[in-house]
Protein backbone atom coordinates (compact mmCIF):
# COMPACT_ATOMS: atom_id res chain seq x y z
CA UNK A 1 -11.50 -51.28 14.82
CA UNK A 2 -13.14 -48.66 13.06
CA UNK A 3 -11.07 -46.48 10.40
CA UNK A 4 -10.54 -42.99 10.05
CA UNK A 5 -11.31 -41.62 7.06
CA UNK A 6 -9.17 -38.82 6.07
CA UNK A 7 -10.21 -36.43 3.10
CA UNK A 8 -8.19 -34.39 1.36
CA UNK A 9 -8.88 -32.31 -1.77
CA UNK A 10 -6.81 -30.42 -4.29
CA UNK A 11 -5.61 -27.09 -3.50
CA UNK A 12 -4.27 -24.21 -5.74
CA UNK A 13 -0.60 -23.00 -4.56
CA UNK A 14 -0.44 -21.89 -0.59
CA UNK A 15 2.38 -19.40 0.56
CA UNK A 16 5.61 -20.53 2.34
CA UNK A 17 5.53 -19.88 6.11
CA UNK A 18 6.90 -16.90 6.71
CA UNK A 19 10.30 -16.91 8.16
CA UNK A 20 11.61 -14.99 11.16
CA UNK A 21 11.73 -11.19 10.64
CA UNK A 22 9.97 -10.88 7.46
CA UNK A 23 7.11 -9.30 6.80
CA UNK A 24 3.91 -10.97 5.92
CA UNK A 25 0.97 -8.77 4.06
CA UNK A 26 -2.56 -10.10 5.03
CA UNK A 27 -5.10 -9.35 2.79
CA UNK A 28 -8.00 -7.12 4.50
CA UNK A 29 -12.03 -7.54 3.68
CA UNK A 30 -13.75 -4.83 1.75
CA UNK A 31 -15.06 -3.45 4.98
CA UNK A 32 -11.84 -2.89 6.37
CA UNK A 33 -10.68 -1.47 3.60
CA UNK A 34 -13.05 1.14 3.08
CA UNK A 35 -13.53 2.29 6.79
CA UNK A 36 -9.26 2.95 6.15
CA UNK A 37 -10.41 5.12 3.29
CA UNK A 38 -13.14 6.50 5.27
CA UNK A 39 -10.59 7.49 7.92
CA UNK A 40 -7.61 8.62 5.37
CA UNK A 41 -10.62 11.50 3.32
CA UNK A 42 -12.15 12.55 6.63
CA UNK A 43 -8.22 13.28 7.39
CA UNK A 44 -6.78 14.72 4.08
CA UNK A 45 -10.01 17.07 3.74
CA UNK A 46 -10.04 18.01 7.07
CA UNK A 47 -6.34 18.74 6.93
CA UNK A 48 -7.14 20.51 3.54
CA UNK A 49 -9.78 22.70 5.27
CA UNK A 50 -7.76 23.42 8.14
CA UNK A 51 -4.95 25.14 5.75
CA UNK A 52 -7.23 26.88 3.82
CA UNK A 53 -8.75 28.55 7.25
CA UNK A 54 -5.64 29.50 8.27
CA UNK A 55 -4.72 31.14 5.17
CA UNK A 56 -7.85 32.89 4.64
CA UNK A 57 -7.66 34.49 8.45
CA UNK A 58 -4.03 34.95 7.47
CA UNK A 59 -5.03 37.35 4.11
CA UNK A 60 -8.09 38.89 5.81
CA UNK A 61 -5.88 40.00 9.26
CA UNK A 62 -2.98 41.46 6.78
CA UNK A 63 -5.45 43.04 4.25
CA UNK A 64 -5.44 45.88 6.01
CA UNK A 65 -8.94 46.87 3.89
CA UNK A 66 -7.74 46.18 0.43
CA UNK A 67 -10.58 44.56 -1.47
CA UNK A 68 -8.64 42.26 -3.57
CA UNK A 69 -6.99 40.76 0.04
CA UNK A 70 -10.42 40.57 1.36
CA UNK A 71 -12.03 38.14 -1.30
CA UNK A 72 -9.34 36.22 -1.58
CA UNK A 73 -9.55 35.29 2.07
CA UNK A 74 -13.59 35.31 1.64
CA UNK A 75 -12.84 32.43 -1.36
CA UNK A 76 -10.23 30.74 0.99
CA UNK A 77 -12.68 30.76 4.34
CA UNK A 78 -15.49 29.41 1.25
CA UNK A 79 -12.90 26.33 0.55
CA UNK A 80 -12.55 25.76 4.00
CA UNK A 81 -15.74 25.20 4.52
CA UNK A 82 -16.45 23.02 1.42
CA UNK A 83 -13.43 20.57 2.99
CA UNK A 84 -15.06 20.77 6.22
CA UNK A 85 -18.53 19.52 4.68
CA UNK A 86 -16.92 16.56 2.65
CA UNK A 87 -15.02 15.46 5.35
CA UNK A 88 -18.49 15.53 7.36
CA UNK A 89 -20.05 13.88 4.23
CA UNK A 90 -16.88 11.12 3.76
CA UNK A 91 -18.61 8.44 6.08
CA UNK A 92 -21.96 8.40 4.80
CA UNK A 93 -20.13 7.86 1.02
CA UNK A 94 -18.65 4.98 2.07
CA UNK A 95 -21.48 3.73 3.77
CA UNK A 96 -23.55 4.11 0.76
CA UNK A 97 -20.49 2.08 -1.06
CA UNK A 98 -20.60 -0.65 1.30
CA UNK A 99 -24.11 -1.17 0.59
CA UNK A 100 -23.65 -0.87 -2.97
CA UNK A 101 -20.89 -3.07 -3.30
CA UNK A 102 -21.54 -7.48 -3.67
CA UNK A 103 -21.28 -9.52 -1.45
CA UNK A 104 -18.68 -12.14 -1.64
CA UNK A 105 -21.58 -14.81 -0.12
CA UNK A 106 -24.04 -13.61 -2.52
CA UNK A 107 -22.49 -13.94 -5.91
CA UNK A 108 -19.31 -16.38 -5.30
CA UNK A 109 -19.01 -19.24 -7.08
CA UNK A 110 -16.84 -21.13 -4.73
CA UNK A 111 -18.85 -23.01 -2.84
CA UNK A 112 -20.27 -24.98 -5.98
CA UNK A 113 -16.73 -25.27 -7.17
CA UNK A 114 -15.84 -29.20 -7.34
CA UNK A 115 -12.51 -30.41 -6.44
CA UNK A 116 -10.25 -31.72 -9.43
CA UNK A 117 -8.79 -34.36 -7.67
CA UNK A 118 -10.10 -36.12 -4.29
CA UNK A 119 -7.96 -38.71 -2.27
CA UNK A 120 -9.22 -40.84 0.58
CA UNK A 121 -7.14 -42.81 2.76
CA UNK A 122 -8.88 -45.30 5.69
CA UNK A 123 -6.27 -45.42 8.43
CA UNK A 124 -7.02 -47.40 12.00
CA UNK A 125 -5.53 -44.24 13.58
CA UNK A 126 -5.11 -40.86 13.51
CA UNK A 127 -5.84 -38.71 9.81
CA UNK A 128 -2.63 -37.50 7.99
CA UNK A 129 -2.34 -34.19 6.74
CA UNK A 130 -0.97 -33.56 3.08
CA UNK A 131 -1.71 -29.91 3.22
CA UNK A 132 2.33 -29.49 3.32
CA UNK A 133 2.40 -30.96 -0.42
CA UNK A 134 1.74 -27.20 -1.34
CA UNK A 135 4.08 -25.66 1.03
CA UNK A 136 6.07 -24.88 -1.76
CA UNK A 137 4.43 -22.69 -4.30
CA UNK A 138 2.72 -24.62 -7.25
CA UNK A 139 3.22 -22.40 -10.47
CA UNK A 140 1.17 -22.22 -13.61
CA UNK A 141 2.03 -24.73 -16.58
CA UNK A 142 2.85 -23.23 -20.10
CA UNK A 143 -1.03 -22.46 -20.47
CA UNK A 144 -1.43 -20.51 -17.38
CA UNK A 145 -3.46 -22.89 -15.31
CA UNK A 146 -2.28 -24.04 -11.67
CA UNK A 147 -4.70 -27.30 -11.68
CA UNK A 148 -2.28 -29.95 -13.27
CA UNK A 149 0.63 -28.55 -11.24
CA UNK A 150 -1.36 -29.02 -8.47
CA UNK A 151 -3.06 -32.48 -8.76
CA UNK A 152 0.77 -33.66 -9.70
CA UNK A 153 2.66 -31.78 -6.50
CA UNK A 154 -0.48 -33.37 -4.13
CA UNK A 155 0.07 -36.64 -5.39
CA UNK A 156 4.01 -36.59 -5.14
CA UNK A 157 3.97 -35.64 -1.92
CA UNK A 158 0.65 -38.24 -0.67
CA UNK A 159 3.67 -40.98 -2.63
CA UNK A 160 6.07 -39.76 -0.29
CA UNK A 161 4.11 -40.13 3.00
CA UNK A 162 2.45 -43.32 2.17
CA UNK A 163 6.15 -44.35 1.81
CA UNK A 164 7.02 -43.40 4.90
CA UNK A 165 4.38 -44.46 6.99
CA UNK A 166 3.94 -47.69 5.31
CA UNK A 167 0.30 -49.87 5.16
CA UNK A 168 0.20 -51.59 7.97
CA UNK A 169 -2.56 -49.27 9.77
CA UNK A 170 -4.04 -48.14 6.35
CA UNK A 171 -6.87 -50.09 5.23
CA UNK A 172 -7.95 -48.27 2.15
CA UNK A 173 -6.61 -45.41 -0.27
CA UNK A 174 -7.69 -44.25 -3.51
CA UNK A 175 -8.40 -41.25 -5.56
CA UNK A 176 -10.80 -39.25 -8.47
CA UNK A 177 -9.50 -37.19 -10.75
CA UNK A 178 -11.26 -34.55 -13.49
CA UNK A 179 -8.46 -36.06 -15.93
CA UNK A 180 -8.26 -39.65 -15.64
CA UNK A 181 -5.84 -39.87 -18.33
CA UNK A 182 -3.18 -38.40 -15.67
CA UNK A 183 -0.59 -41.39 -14.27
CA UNK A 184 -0.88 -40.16 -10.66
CA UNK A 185 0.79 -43.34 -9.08
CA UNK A 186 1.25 -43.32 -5.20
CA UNK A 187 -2.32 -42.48 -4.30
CA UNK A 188 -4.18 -45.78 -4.67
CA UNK A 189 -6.55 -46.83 -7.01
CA UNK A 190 -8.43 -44.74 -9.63
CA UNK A 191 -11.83 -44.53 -9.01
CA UNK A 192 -14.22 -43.10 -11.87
CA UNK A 193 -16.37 -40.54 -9.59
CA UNK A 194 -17.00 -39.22 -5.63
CA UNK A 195 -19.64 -41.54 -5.31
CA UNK A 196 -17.47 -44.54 -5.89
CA UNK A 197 -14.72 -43.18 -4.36
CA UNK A 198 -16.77 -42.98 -0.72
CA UNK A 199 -18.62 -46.04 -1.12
CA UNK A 200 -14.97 -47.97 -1.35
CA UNK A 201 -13.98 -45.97 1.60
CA UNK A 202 -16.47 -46.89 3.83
CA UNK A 203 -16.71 -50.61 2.75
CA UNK A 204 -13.62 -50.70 3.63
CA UNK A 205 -13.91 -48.71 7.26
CA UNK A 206 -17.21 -50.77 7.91
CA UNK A 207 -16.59 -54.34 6.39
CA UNK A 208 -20.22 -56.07 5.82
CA UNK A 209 -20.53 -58.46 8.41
CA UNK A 210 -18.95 -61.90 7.92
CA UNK A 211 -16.54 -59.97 5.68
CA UNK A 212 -12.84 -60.01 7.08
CA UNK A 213 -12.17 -56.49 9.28
């Protein structure tokens, strides 16, 4: 019977799940965020114009002909106006800032990020998930970094699951590591790089023939 072969690389820290009645903040794109800022300026200045109408037809109704009342209302009805036009002007600025701003796909660096630590298991049936080894946050190690913390909390918990489950329908584990001075017992053998890694994978899902399945 053909194995399943179950992937499963390193991740940085990953949020509890939220619990009843809490809240949860999401982050939001850069899109989103900006057409919120478009929305709160076209509101403030048009709010801001609004006032400065009002008190401007205020002075010039009471003025009753006094010069002095009469430009001051002429300056408010003037700053009324200017609101008016940035408010008009507030979606084409953040148009031109969406434009201007990078794109995440363009200059991104995560996709040609390499794992730290890879671990393959060859099971005869269904993939297990070890994406709860991070369910508790991972935090930083006395230099700041999140890596070790997190190559040592994946393997724990892989230990923990291969205990549990057993090896009766698991024909092949192993792992790679970026440090392979690090004791990370529980998760198979060490192999020295991907390539090896796969190839003793699928040797081991696909048996040459005459070899034992």
């Amino acid at each position: 019977m053909v194995g399943a072969v179950a992937a499963v690389a390193v991740l940085v820290a990953a949020a509890p799940a939220a619990e009843p009645g809490r809240w949860v903040w999401a982050l939001a794109t850069v899109g989103q965020v900006l057409s919120n800022l478009r929305t709160w300026l076209m509101g403030i200045l048009a709010g801001l114009a609004t006032v400065f109408l009002t008190v401007g037809g205020v002075r010039y109704l009471l003025a009753g002909g006094d010069p002095g009342e009469v430009a001051k209302a002429k300056s408010a009805f003037r700053h009324a106006g200017l609101g008016y036009a940035l408010a008009a002007l507030a979606p084409i600025v953040v148009q031109v800032l969406k434009v201007s701003l990078p794109r995440a796909k363009r200059n991104s660096t995560a996709p040609y990020t390499l794992p730290d630590l890879a671990y393959l298991a060859v099971r005869e049936h269904r993939p297990i998930s070890l994406a709860a080894a991070f369910e508790t946050p991972v935090t930083a190690d006395g230099r700041g970094g999140f890596s070790p913390a997190s190559r040592t909390a994946l393997a724990s918990y892989a230990t923990q699951i291969n205990r549990l489950t057993g090896q009766r329908r698991r024909r092949f584990h192993g792992h790679t590591t970026i440090a392979p001075d690090e004791q990370l017992a529980g998760i198979g053998d060490a192999h020295d790089s991907f390539d090896q890694l796969t190839q003793a994978a699928v040797d081991s899902a696909l048996p040459a023939p005459g070899q034992p399945a």
